[in-house]
Protein backbone atom coordinates (compact mmCIF):
# COMPACT_ATOMS: atom_id res chain seq x y z
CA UNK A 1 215.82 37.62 -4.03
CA UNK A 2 215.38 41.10 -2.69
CA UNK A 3 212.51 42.84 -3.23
CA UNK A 4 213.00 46.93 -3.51
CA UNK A 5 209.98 48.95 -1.62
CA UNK A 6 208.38 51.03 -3.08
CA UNK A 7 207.84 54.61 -1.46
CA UNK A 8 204.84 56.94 -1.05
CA UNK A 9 203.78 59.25 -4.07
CA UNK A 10 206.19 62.49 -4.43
CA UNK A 11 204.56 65.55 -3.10
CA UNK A 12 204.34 67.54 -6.77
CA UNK A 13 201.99 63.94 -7.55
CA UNK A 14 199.10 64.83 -4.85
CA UNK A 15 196.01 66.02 -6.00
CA UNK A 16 196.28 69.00 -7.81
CA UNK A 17 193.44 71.70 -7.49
CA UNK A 18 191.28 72.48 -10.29
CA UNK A 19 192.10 75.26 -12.91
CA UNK A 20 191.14 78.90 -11.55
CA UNK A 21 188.72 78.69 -15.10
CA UNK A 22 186.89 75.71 -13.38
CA UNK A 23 186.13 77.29 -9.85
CA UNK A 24 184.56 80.65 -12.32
CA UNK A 25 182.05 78.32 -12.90
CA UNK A 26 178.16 78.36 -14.03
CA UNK A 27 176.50 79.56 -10.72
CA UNK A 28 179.22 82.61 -10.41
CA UNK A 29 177.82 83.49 -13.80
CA UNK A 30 174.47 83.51 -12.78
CA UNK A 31 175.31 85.64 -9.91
CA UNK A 32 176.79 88.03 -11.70
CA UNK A 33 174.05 88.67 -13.77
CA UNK A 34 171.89 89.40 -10.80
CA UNK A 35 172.45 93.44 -10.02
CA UNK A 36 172.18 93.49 -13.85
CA UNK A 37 168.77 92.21 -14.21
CA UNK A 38 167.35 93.44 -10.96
CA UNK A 39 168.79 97.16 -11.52
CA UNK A 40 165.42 98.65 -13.69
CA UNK A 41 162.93 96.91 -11.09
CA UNK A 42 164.99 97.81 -8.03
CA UNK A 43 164.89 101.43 -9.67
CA UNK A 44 161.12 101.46 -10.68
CA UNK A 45 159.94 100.23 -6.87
CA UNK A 46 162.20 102.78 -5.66
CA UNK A 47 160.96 105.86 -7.53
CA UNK A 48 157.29 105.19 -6.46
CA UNK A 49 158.37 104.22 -2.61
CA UNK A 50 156.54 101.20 -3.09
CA UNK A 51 158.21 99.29 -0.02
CA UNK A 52 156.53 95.62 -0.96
CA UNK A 53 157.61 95.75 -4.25
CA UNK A 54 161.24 96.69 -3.56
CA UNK A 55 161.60 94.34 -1.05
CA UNK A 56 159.92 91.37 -3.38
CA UNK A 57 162.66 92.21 -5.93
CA UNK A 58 165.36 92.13 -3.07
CA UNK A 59 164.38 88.49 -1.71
CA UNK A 60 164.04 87.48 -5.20
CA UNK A 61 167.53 88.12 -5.95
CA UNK A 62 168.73 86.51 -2.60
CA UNK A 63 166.77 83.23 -3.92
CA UNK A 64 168.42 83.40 -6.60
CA UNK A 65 171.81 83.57 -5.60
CA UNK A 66 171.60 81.35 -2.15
CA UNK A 67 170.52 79.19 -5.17
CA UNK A 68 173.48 79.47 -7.60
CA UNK A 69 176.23 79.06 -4.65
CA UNK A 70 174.43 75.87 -3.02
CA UNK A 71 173.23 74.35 -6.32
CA UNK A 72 175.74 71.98 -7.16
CA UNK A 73 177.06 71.27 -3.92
CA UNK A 74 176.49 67.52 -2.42
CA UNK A 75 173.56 67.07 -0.25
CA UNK A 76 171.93 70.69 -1.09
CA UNK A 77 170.39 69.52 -4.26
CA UNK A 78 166.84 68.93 -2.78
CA UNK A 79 167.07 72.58 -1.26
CA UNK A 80 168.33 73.94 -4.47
CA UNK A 81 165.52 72.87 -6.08
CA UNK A 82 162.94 73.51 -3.51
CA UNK A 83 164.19 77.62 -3.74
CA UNK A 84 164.30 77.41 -7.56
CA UNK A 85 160.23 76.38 -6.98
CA UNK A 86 160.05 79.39 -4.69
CA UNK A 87 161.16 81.56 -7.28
CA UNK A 88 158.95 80.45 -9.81
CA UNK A 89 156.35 81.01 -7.25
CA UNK A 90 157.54 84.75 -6.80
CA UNK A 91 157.49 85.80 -10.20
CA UNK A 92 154.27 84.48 -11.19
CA UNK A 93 153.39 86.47 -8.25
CA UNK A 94 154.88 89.80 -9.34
CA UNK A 95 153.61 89.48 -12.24
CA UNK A 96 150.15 89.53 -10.78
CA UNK A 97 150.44 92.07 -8.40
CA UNK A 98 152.50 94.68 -10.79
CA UNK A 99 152.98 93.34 -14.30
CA UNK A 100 156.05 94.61 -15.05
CA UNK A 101 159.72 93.68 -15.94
CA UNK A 102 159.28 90.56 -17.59
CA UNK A 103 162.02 91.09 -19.54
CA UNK A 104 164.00 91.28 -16.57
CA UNK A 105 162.97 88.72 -14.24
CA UNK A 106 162.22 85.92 -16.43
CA UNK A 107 165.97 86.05 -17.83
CA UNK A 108 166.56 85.67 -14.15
CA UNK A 109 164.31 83.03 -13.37
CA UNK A 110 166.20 81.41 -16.25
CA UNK A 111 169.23 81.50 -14.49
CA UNK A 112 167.98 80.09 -11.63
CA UNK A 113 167.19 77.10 -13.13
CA UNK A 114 170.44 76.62 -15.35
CA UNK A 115 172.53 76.25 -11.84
CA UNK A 116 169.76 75.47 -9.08
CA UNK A 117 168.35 72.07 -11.08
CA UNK A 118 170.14 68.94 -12.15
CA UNK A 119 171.98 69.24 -15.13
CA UNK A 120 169.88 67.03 -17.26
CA UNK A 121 166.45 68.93 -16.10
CA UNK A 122 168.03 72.32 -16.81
CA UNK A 123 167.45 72.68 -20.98
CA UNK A 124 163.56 71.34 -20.16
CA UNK A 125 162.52 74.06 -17.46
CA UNK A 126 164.79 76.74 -19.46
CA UNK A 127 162.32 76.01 -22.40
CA UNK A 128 159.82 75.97 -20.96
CA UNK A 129 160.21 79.13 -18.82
CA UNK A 130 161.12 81.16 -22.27
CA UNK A 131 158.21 79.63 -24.51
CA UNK A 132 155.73 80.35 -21.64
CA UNK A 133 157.04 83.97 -21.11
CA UNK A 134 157.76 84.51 -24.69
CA UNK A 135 153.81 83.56 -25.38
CA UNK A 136 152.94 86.01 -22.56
CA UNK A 137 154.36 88.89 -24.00
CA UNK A 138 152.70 87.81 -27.39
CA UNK A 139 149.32 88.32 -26.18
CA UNK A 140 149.66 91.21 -24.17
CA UNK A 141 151.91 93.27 -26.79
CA UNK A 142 149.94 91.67 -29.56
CA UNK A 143 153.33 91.98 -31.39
CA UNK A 144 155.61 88.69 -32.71
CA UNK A 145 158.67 90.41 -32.52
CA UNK A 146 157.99 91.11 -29.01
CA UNK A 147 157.39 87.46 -28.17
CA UNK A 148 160.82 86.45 -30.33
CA UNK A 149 162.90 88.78 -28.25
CA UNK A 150 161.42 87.70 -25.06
CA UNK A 151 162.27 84.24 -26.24
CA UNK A 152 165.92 84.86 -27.53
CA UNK A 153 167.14 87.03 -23.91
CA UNK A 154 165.72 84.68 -21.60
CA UNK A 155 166.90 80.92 -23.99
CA UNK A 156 170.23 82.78 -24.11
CA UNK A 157 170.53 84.05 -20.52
CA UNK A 158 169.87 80.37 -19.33
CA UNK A 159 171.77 78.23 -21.98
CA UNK A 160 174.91 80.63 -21.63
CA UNK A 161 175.04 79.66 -18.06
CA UNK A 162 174.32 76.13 -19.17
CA UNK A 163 177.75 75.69 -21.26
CA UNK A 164 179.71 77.66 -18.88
CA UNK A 165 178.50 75.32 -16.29
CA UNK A 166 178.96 72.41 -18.33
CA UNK A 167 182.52 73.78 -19.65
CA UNK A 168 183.74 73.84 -16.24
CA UNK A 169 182.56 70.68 -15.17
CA UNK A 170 184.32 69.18 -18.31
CA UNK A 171 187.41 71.10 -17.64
CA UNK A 172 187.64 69.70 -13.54
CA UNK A 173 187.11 66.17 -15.67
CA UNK A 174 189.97 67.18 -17.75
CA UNK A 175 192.25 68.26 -14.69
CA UNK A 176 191.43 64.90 -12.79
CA UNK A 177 192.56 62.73 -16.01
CA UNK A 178 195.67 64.29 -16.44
CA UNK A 179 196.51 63.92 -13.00
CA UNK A 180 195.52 60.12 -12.95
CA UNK A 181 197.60 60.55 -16.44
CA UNK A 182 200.75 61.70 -14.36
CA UNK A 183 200.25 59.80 -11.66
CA UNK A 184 200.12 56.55 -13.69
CA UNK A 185 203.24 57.55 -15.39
CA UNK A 186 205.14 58.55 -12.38
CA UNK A 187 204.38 55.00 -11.50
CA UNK A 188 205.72 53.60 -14.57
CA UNK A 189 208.94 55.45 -14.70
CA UNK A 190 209.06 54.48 -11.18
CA UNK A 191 208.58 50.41 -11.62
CA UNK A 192 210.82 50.96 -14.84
CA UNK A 193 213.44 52.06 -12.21
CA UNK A 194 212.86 49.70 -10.00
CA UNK A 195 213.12 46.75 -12.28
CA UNK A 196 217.03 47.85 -13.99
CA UNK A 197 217.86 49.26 -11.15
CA UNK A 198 217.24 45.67 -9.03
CA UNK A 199 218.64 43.63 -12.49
CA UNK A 200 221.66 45.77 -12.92
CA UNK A 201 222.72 45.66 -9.20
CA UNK A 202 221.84 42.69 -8.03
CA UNK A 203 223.77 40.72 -11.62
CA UNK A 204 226.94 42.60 -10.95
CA UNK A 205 227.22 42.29 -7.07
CA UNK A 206 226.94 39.00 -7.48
CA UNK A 207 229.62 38.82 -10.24
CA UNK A 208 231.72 40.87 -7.93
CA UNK A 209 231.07 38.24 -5.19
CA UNK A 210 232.35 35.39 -7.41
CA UNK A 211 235.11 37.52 -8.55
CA UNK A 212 236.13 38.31 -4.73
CA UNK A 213 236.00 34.48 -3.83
CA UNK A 214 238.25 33.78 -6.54
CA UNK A 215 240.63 36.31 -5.30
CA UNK A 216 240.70 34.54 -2.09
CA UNK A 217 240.78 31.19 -3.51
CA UNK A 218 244.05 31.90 -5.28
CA UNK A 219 245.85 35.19 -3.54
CA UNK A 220 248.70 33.11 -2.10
CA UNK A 221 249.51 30.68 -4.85
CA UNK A 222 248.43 32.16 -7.96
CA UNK A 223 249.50 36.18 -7.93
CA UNK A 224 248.74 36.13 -11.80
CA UNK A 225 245.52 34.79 -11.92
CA UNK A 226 244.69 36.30 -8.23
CA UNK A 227 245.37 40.12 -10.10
CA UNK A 228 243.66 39.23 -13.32
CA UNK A 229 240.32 38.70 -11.11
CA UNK A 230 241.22 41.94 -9.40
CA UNK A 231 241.26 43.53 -12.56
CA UNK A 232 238.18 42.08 -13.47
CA UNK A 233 236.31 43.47 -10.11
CA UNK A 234 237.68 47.02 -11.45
CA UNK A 235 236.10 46.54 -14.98
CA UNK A 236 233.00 45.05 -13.60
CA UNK A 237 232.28 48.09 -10.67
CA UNK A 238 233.15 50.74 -13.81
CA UNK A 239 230.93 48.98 -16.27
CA UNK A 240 228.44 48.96 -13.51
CA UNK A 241 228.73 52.56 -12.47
CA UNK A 242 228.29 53.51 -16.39
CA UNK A 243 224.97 51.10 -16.12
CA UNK A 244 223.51 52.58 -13.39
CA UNK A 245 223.39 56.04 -15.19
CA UNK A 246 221.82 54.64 -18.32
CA UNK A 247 219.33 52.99 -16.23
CA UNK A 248 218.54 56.56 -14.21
CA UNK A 249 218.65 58.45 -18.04
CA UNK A 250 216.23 55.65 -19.31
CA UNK A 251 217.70 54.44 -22.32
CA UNK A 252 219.80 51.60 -21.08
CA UNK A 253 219.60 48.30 -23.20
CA UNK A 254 220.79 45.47 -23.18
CA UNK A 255 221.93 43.11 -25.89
CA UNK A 256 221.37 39.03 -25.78
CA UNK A 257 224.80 38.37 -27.37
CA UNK A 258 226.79 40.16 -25.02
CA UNK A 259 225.01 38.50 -21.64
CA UNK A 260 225.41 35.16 -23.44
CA UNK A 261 229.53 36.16 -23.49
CA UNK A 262 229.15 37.89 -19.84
CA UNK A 263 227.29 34.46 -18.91
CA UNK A 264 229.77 32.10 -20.09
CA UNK A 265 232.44 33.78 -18.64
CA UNK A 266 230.67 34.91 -15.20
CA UNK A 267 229.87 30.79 -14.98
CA UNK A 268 233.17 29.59 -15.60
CA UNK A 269 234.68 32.33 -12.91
CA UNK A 270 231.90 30.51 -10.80
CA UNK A 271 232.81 27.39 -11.89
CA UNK A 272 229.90 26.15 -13.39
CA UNK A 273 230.44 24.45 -16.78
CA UNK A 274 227.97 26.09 -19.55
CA UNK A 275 226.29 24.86 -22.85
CA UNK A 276 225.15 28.08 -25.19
CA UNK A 277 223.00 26.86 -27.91
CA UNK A 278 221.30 29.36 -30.47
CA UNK A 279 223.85 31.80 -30.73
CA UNK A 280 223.51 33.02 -33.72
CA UNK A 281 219.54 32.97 -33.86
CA UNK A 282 218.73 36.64 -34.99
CA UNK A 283 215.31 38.49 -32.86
CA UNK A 284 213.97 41.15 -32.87
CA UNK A 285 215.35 44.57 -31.01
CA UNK A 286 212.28 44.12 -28.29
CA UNK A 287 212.63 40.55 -27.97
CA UNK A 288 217.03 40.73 -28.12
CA UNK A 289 216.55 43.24 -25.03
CA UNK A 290 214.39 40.67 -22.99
CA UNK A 291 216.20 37.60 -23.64
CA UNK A 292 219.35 39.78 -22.72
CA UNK A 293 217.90 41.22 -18.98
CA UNK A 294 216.29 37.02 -18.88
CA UNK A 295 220.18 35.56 -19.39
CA UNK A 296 221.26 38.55 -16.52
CA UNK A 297 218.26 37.25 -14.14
CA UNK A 298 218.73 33.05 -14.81
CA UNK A 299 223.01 33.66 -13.94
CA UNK A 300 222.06 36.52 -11.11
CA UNK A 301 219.62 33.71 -9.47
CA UNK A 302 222.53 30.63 -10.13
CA UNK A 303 225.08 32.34 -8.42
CA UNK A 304 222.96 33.55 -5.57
CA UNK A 305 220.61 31.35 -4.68
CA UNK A 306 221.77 27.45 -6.00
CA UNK A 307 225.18 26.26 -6.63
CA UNK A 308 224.89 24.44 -9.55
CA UNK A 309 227.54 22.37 -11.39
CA UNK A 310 226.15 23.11 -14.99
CA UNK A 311 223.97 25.10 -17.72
CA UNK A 312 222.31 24.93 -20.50
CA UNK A 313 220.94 28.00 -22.56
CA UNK A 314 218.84 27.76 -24.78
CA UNK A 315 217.82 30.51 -27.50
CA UNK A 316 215.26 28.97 -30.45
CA UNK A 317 213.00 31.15 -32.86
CA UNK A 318 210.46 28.67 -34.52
CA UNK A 319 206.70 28.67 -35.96
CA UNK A 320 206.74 32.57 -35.15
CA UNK A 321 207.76 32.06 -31.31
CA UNK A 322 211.37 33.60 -29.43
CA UNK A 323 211.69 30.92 -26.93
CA UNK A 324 214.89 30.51 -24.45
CA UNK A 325 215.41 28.46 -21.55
CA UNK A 326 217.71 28.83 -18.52
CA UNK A 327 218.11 25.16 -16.94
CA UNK A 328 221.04 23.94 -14.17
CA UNK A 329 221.48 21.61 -11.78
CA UNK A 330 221.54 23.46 -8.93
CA UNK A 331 219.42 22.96 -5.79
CA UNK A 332 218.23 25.68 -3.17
CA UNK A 333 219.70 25.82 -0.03
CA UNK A 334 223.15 24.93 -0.47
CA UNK A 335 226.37 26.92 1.00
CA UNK A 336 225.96 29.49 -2.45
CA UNK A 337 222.67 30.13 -1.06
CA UNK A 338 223.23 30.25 2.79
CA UNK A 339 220.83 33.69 3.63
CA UNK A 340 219.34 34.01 0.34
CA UNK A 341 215.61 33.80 -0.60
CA UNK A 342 214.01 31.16 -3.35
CA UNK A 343 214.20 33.01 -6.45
CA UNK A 344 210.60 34.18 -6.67
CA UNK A 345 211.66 37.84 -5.88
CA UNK A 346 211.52 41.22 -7.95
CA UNK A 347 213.45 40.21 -10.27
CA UNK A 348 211.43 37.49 -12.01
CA UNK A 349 208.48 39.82 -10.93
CA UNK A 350 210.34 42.75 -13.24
CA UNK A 351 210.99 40.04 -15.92
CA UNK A 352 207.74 38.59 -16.25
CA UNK A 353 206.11 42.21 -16.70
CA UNK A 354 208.67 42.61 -19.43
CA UNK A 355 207.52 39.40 -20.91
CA UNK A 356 204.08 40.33 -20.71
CA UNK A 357 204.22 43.77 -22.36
CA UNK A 358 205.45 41.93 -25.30
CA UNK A 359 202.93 39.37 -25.05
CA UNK A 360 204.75 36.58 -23.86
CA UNK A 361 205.07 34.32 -20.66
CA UNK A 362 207.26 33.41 -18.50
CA UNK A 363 207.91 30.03 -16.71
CA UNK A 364 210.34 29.48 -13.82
CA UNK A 365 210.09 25.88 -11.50
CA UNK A 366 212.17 23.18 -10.04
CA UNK A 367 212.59 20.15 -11.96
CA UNK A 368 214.22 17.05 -10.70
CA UNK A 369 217.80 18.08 -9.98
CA UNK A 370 217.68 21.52 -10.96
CA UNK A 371 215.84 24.78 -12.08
CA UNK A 372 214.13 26.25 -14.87
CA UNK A 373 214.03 29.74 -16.44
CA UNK A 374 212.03 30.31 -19.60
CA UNK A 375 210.43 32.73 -21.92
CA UNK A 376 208.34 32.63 -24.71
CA UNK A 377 207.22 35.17 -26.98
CA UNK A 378 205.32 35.71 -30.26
CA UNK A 379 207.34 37.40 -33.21
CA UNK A 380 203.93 38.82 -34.02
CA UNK A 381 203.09 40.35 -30.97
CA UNK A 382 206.05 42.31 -30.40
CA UNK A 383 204.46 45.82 -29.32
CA UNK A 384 206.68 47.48 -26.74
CA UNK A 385 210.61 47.60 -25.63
CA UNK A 386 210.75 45.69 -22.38
């Protein structure tokens, strides 16, 4: 049986980039927050031409933002962490050499940490940082609002950069699942495809086959019967055509009763004498469609790959299980199958994924003096069309 490749992912399925909301992430916030809070200090050093002090405000902000941009890169983590240090360092400093701007620098400091620390450390040190200051300006304003305010700026300057951080990690999650979403579904529609496409073709160009041999077998003594095959070949290529674009629009289905007919009469062109049992036994829609594309497969496989005198098929619904078997006496390797593979191909690949989305199994082996094609699935199971 032939077995239909399967091409590379379409260009439009690659990986996407994230959303321009995910690249504005936490550390960007924190860096724009930096000429904010270090305005007043740069200001105050600058007014009194106090050189050391300006420039320990400068190299505190570039701390802080080498920090934010290499924070959550992989394999700067250990530096990002070592410069946050370094900038605890430097404000405890400034605070002891000019004792000023608290209000600015430890909403900075806060900062720092929400982007330069790993994520799960980042609400600790924030605390801490804000409880610490906020107890600082306590004592030396002697005041409780002070200490309350000091608390609220410098909790909300580092927990705002928190979320956004966290937000846009969650929203690069969000990106990467919906493209594993739409990959995975490209795939399906793509092995959906794959399966009618190989079932509708390969049934019908073997029908055509049988039909063609027939119309060799009686062109010069039987012009009747020699253009009533002909006109079968006609019917079967439109019917085929008008199959082919059901398959590609996706709602093609089949139905068991009509294969059964197309069976018995497909055989007989074939000359293979065929037994239908269970006619009338009524399925459900799910398990009608399988039975239906298993019928298509069991003939395709008969007239391609064994010539086989007879068949049986077999439909039975009992103790809450579809059941139908496919059995003839046909053997591999004879003229019908000169060229052709064992039928272990796509096409009982394709059937036993239908079987198992349903719940069911499929069973196909030689017995003595023939083959067997079966299915069996649960009434109660039935989930999913094939």
């Amino acid at each position: 049986m032939s077995t239909v490749a399967r091409s590379a992912p379409p260009p439009d399925c690659e990986e996407a980039a994230p959303p321009r909301v995910a690249r504005l992430s936490g550390r960007w916030y924190a860096v724009a927050w930096t000429p904010v809070l270090l305005l007043v200090p740069v200001v105050a050093a600058a007014q009194r031409f106090d050189v050391l002090q300006l420039l320990a405000v400068l190299l505190l902000g570039a701390v802080h933002v080498t920090t934010a941009i290499i924070g959550r890169r992989a394999g700067a983590r250990r530096l990002a962490e070592a410069l946050v240090a370094v900038s605890v360092l430097m404000v405890i400093a400034y605070q002891l050499l000019w004792d000023e701007h608290q209000v600015f620098l430890y909403p900075l400091l806060a900062l720092t940490m929400a982007v330069g620390v790993r994520r799960r450390l980042a609400p600790g040190l924030i605390s801490g940082i804000a409880l610490s200051g906020a107890v600082a300006a306590g004592l030396t304003s002697a005041r409780l609002a002070d200490a309350l305010v000091f608390a609220i700026i410098t909790y909300m300057a580092g927990f705002s950069a928190v979320l956004i951080d966290s937000l846009s990690q969650s929203t690069v999650e969000l990106a990467a699942a919906r493209e594993r979403l739409a990959r995975s579904a490209v795939a399906e529609e793509r092995a959906r495809f794959s399966r009618d496409l190989h079932d509708l073709l390969g049934h019908t160009l073997s029908v055509i086959v049988v039909k063609a041999q027939a119309v060799r077998r009686f062109a010069a003594t039987d012009p009747g019967l020699t253009a009533e095959h002909a006109r079968g070949i006609e019917e079967i290529g439109r019917n085929a055509l008008e199959e082919v674009r059901e398959a590609v629009a996706g709602y093609r289905e089949e139905v068991l009763a009509d294969e059964l007919d197309s069976a018995r009469s497909t055989l007989s062109d074939a000359g293979v004498r065929t037994e239908i049992r269970g006619t009338g036994t009524v399925l459900p829609p799910q398990i009608d469609r399988l039975f239906a594309w298993t019928v298509r497969e069991g003939v395709t496989n008969i007239l391609r790959h064994a010539p086989a005198r007879s068949c049986a098929i077999l439909v039975e619904l009992a103790n809450g299980v579809a059941t139908i078997e496919i059995i003839d006496d046909g053997r591999p390797g004879g003229p019908a199958a000169e060229g052709a593979a064992a039928p272990t191909g796509s096409g009982l690949a394709g059937l036993r994924e239908r079987a198992e989305r349903l719940g069911g199994v499929l069973a196909a082996d030689h017995e003595a003096g023939g083959f067997r094609l079966g299915v069996s699935v649960p009434v109660t199971e039935t989930r999913s069309g094939p």
